[in-house]
N, C-alpha and C. Protein backbone atom coordinates (compact mmCIF):
# COMPACT_ATOMS: atom_id res chain seq x y z
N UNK A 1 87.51 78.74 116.89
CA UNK A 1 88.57 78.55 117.85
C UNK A 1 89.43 79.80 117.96
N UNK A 2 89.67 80.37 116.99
CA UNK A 2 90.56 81.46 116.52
C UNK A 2 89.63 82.84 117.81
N UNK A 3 87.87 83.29 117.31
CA UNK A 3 87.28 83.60 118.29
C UNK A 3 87.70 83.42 119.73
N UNK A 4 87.43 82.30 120.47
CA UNK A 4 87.32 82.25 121.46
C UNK A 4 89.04 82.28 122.00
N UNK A 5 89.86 82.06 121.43
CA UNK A 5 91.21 82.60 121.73
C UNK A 5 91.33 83.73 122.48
N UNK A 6 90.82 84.69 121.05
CA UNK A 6 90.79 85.92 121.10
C UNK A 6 89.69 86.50 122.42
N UNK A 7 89.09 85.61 122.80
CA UNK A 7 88.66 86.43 124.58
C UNK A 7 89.65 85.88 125.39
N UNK A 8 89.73 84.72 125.36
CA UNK A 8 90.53 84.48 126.54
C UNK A 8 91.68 84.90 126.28
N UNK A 9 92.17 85.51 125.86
CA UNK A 9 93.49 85.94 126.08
C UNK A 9 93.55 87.83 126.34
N UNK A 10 92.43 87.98 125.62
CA UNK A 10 91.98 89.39 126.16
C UNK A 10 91.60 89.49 127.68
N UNK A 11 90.84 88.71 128.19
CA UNK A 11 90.26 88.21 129.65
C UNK A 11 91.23 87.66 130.26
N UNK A 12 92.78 87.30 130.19
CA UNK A 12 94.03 87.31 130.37
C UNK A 12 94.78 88.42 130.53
N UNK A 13 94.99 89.17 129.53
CA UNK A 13 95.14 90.37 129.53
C UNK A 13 94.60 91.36 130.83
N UNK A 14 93.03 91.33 130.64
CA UNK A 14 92.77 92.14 131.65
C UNK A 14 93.18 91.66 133.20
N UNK A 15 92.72 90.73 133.59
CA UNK A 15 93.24 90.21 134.89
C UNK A 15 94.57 90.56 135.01
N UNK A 16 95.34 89.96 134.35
CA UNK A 16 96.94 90.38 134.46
C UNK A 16 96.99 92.37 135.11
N UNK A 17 96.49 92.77 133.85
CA UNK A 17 96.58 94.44 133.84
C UNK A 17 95.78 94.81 135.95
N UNK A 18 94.75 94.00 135.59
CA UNK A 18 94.28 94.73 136.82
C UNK A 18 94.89 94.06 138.31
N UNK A 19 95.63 93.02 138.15
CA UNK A 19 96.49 92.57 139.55
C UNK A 19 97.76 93.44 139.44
N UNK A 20 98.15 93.86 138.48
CA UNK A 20 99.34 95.13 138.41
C UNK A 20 98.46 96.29 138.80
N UNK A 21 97.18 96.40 138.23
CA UNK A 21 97.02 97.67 139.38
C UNK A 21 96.72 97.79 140.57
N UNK A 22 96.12 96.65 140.71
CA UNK A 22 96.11 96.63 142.32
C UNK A 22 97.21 96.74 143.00
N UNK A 23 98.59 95.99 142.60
CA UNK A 23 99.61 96.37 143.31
C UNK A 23 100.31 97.55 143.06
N UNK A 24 100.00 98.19 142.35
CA UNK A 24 100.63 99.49 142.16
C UNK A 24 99.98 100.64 142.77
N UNK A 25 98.57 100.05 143.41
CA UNK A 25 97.66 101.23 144.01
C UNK A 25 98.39 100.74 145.67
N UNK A 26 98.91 99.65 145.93
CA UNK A 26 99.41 98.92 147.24
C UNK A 26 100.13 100.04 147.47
N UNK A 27 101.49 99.22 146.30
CA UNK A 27 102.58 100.14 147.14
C UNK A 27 102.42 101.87 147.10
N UNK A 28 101.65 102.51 146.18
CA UNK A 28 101.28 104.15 146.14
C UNK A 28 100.72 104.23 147.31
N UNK A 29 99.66 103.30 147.45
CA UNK A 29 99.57 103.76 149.45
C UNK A 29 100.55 103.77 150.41
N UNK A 30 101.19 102.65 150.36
CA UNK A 30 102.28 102.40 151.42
C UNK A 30 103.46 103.36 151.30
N UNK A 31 103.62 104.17 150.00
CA UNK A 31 104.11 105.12 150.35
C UNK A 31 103.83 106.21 150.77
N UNK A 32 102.24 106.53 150.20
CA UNK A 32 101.90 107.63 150.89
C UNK A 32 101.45 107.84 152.37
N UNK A 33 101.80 106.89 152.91
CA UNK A 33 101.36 106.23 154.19
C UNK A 33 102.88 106.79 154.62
N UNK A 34 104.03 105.97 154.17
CA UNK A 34 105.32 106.53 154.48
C UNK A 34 105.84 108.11 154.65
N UNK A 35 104.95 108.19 153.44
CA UNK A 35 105.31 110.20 153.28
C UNK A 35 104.78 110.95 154.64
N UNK A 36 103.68 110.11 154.58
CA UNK A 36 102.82 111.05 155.40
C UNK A 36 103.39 111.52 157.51
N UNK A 37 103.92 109.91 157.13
CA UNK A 37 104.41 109.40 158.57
C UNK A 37 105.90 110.57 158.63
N UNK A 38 106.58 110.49 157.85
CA UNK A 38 108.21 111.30 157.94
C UNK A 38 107.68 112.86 158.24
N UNK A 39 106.34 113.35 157.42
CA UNK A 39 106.03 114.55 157.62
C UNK A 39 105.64 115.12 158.81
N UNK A 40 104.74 114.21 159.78
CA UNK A 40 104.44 114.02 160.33
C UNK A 40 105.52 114.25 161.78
N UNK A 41 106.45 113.41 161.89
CA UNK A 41 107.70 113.34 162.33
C UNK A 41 108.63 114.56 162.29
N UNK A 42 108.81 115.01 160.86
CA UNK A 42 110.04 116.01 160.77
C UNK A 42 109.25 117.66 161.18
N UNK A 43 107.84 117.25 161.07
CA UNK A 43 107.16 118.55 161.58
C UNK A 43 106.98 118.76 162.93
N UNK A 44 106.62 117.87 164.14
CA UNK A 44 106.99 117.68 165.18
C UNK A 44 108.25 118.09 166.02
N UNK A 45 109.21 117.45 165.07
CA UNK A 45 110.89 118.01 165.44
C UNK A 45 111.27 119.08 165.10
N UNK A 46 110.41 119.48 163.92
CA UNK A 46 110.60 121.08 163.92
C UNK A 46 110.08 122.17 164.62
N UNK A 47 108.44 121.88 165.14
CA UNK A 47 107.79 122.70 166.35
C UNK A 47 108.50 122.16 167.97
N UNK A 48 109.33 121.20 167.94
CA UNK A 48 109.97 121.34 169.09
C UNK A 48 111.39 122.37 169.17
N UNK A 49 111.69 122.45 168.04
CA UNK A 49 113.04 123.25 167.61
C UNK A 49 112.49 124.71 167.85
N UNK A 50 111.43 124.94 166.88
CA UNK A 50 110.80 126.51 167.09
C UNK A 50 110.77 127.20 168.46
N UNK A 51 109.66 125.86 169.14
CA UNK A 51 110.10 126.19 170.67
C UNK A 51 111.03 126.39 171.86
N UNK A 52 111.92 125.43 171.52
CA UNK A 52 113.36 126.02 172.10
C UNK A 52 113.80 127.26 171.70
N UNK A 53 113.95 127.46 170.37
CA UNK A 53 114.27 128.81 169.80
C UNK A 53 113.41 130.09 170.77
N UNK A 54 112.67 130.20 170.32
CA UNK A 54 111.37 131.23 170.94
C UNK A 54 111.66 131.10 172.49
N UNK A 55 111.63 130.15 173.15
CA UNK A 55 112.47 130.15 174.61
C UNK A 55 114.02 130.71 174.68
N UNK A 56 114.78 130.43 174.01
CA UNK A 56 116.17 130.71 174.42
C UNK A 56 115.87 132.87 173.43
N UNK A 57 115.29 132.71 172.65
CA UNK A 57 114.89 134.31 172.26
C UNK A 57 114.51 135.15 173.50
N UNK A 58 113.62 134.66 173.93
CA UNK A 58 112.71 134.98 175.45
C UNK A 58 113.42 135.48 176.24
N UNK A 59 114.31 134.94 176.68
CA UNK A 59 115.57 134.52 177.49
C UNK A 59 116.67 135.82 177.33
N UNK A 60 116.50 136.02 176.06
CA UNK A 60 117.92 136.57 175.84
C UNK A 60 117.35 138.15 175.62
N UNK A 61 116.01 138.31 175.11
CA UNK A 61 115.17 139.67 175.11
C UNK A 61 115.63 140.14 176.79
N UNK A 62 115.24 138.99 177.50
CA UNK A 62 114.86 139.78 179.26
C UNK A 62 116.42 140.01 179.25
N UNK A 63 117.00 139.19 178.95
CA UNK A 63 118.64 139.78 179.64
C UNK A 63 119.03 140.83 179.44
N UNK A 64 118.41 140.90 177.45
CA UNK A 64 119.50 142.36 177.01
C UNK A 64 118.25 143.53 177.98
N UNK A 65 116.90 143.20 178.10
CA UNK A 65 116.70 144.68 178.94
C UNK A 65 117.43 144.99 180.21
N UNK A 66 117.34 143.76 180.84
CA UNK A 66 118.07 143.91 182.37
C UNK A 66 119.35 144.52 182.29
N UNK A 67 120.30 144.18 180.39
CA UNK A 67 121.86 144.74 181.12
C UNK A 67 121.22 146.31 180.83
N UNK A 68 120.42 146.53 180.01
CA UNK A 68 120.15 147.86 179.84
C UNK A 68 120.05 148.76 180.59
N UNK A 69 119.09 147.75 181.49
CA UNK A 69 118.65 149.01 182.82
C UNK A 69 120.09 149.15 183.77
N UNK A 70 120.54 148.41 183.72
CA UNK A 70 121.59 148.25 184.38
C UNK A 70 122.95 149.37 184.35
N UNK A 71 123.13 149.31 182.34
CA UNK A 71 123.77 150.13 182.04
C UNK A 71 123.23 151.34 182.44
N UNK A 72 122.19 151.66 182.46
CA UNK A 72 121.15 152.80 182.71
C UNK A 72 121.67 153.55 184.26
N UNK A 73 121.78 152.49 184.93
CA UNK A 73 122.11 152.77 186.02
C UNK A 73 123.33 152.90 186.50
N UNK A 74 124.44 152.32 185.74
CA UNK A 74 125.98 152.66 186.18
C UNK A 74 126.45 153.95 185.49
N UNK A 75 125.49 154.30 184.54
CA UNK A 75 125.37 155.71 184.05
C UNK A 75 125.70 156.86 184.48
N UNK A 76 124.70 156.81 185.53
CA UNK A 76 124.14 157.98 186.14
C UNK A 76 124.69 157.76 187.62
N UNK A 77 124.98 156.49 188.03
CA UNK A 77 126.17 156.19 189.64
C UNK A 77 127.31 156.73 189.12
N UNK A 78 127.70 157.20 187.99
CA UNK A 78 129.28 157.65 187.30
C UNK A 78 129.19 158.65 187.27
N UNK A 79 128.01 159.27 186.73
CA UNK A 79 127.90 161.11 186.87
C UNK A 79 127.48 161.29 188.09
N UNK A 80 127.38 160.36 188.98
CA UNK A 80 127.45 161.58 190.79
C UNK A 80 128.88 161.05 191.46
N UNK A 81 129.94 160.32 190.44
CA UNK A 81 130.81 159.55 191.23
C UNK A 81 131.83 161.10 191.11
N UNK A 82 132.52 160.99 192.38
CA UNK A 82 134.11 161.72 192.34
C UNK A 82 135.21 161.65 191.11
N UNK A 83 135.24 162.54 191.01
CA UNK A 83 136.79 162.75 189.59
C UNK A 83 137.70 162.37 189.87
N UNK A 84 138.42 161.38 189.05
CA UNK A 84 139.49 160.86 189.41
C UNK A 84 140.56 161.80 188.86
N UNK A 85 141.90 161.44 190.03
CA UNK A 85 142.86 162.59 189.83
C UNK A 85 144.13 161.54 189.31
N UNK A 86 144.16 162.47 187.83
CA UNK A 86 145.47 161.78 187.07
C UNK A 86 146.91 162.15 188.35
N UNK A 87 147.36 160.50 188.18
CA UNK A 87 148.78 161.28 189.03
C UNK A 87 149.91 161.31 187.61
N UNK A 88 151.22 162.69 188.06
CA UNK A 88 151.95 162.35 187.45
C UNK A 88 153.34 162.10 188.23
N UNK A 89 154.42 161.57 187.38
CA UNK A 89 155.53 161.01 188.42
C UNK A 89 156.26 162.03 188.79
N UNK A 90 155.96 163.82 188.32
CA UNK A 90 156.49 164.81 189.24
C UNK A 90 155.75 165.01 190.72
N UNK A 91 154.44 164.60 191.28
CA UNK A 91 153.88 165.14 191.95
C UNK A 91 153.89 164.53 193.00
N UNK A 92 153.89 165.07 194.50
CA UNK A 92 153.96 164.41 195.86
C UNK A 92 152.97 164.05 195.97
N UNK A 93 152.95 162.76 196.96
CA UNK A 93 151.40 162.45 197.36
C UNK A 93 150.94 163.30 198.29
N UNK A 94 151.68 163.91 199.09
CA UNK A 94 150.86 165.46 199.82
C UNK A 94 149.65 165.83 198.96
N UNK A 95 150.67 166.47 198.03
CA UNK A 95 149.85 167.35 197.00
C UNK A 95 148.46 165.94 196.54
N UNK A 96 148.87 165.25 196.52
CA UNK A 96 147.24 164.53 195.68
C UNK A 96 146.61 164.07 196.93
N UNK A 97 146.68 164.09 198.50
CA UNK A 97 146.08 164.33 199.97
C UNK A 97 145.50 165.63 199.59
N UNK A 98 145.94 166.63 199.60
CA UNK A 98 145.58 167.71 199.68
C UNK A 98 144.25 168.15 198.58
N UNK A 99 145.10 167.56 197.36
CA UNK A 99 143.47 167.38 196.07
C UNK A 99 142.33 166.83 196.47
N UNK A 100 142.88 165.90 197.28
CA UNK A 100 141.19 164.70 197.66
C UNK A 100 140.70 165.67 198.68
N UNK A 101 141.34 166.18 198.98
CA UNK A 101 140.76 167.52 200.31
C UNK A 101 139.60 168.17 199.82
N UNK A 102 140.35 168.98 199.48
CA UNK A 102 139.76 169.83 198.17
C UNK A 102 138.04 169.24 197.63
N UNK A 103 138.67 168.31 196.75
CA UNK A 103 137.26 167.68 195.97
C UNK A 103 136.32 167.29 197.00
N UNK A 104 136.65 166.45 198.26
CA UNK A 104 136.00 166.40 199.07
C UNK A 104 134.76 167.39 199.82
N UNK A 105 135.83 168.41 200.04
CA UNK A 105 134.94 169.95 200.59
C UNK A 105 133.91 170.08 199.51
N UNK A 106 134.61 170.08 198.11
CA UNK A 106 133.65 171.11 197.24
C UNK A 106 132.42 170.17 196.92
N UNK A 107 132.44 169.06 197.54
CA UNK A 107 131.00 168.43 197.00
C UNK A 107 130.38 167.90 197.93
């Protein structure tokens, strides 16, 4: 009697042990099922982020060339522009008519 105890309670034992592993292999799936799903998700939201980024980069490359050329160009409209004539509060406006004369002719 003592024998046959001693299986069935071993054959108790095991069943017990192996319905705990079955549920412990459950929920290890269902989380890795979970993991997999958030990764899945937060990687998505992150290649949509990248892409906005890389667009608004895009964006902002063409601008800074455009002010460039731009600057490029108010540059060189400034070195063919006329000299401006400091006034001071001794001087007639004749006299600064007569300057614009002047600069006028000579160019």
């Amino acid at each position: 009697m003592l024998v046959g105890f001693k299986k069935s309670g071993t054959t108790l034992f095991v069943r017990k042990f192996m319905r705990v592993m079955k549920k412990m292999k459950a929920e290890l799936h269902e989380h890795r099922y979970c993991l997999e799903k958030n990764v899945e998700q937060r990687t998505a939201l992150l290649m949509k982020r990248i892409a906005v980024l890389e667009c608004c980069n895009a964006t902002l490359c063409d601008k800074l060339v455009q002010a460039q050329k731009e600057l490029v160009s108010q540059r060189r409209l400034s070195a063919h522009a006329l000299p401006v004539i400091e006034s001071y509060p001794k001087v007639d406006r004749v006299e600064h008519a007569d300057k614009w004369d002047e600069l006028a002719n000579a160019i």
